[in-house]
Structures are given as structure tokens and as C-alpha cells.
C-alpha atoms as a PDB file:
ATOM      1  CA  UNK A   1     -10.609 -44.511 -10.467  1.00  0.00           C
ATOM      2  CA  UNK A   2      -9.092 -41.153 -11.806  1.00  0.00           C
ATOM      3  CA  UNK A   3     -10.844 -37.848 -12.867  1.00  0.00           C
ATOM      4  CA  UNK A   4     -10.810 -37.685 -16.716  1.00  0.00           C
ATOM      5  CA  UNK A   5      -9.260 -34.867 -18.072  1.00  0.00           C
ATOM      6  CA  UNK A   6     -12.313 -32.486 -18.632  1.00  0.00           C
ATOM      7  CA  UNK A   7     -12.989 -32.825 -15.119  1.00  0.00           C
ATOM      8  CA  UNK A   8     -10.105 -31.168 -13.400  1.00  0.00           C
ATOM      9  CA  UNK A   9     -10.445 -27.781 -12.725  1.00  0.00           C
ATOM     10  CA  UNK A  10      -8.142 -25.173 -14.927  1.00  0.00           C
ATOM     11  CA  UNK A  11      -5.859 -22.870 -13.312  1.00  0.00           C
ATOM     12  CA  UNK A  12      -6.307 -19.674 -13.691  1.00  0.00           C
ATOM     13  CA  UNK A  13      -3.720 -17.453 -14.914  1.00  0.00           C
ATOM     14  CA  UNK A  14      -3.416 -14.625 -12.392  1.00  0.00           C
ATOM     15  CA  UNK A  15       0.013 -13.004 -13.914  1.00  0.00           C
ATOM     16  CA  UNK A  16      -1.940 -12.911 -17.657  1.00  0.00           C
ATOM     17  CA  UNK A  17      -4.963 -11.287 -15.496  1.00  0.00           C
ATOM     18  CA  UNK A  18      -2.973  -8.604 -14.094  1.00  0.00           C
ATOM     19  CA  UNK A  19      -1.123  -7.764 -17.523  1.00  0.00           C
ATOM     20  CA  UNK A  20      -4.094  -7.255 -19.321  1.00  0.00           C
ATOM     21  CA  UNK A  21      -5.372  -4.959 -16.250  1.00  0.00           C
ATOM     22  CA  UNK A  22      -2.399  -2.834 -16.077  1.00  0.00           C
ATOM     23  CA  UNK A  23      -2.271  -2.392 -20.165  1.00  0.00           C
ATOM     24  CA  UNK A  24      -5.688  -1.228 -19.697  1.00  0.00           C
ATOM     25  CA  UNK A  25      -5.054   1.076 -17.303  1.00  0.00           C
ATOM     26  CA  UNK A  26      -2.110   2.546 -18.687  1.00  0.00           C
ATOM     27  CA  UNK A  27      -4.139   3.406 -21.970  1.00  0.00           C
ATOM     28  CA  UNK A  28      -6.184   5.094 -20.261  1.00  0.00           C
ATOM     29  CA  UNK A  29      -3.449   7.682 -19.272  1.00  0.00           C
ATOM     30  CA  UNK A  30      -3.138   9.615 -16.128  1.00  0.00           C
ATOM     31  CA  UNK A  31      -6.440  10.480 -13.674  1.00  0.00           C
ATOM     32  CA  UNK A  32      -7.389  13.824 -13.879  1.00  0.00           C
ATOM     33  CA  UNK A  33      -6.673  14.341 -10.360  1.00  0.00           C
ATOM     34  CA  UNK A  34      -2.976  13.291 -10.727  1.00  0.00           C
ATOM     35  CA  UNK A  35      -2.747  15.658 -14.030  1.00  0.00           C
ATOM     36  CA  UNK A  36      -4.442  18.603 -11.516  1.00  0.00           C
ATOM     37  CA  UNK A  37      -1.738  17.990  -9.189  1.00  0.00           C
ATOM     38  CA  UNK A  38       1.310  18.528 -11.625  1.00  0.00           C
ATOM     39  CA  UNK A  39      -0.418  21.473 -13.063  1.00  0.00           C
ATOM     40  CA  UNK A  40      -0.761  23.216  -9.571  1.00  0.00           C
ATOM     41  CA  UNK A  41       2.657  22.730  -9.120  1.00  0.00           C
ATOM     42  CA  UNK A  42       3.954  24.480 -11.906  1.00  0.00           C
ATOM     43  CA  UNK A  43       1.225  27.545 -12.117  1.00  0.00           C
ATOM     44  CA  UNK A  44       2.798  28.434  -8.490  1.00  0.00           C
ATOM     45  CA  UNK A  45       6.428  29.047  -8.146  1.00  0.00           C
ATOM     46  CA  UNK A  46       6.319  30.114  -4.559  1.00  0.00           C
ATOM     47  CA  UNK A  47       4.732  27.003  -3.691  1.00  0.00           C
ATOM     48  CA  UNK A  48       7.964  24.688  -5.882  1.00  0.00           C
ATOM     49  CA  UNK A  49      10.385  26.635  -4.089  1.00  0.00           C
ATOM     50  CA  UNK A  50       8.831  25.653  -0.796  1.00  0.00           C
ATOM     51  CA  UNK A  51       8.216  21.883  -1.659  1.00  0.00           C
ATOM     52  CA  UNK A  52      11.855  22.020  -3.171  1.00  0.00           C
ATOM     53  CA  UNK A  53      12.896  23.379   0.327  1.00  0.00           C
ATOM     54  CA  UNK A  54      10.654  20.628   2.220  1.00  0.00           C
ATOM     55  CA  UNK A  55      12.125  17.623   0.770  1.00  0.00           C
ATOM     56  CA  UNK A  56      15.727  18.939   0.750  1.00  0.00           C
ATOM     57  CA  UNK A  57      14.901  18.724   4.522  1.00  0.00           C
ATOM     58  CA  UNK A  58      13.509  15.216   4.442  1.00  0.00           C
ATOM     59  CA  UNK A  59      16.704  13.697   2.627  1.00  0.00           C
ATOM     60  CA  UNK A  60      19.363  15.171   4.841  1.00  0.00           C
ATOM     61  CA  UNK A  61      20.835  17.856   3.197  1.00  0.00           C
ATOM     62  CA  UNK A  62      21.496  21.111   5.430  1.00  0.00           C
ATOM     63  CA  UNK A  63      23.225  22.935   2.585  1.00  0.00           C
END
């Protein structure tokens, strides 16, 4: 004898799951820690000339 249909479990629909989590997350914008981060950056041109100088470095380039 078979299950009837109301008795087999669902599947659950992990890629809908993760959509909805991501759109959620993305409305919520940036973390303020991130946004802290690019704002350092820019109120310290000493410090983007070194990080410039720092990953010219780590890709190769000698010139």
C-alpha cells in the first residue's frame, strides 16, 4: 500500500529561501562598518596612495 498524497513530505525550496534572504539583505544597504571603511579611505590621501602602491605590488606590476 502507497502513501496518499498528503502524506509525503514537501520539498523545500532552498534556491526561493536564499532569494528572498539576499533581497532582504540588499534593502537593507551597506553595514555601517563597510560604509566606515570607504569613508576612511577617501578622508586620507596619504593612506590611498599607499594602498594604491600596495596592490600595484601584489598584481605584478614593477612600473
Amino acid at each position: 500500500m502507497t502513501r496518499s498524497v498528503i502524506d509525503h513530505p514537501r520539498a523545500l525550496d532552498a534556491g526561493r529561501r536564499l532569494r528572498e534572504f539576499l533581497r532582504i539583505d540588499r534593502a537593507a544597504g551597506l553595514h555601517p562598518a563597510v560604509l566606515s571603511l570607504h569613508v576612511r579611505v577617501r578622508d586620507n590621501p596619504a593612506l590611498d596612495a599607499r594602498t594604491r602602491e600596495y596592490l600595484r605590488i601584489a598584481r605584478g606590476r614593477t612600473v
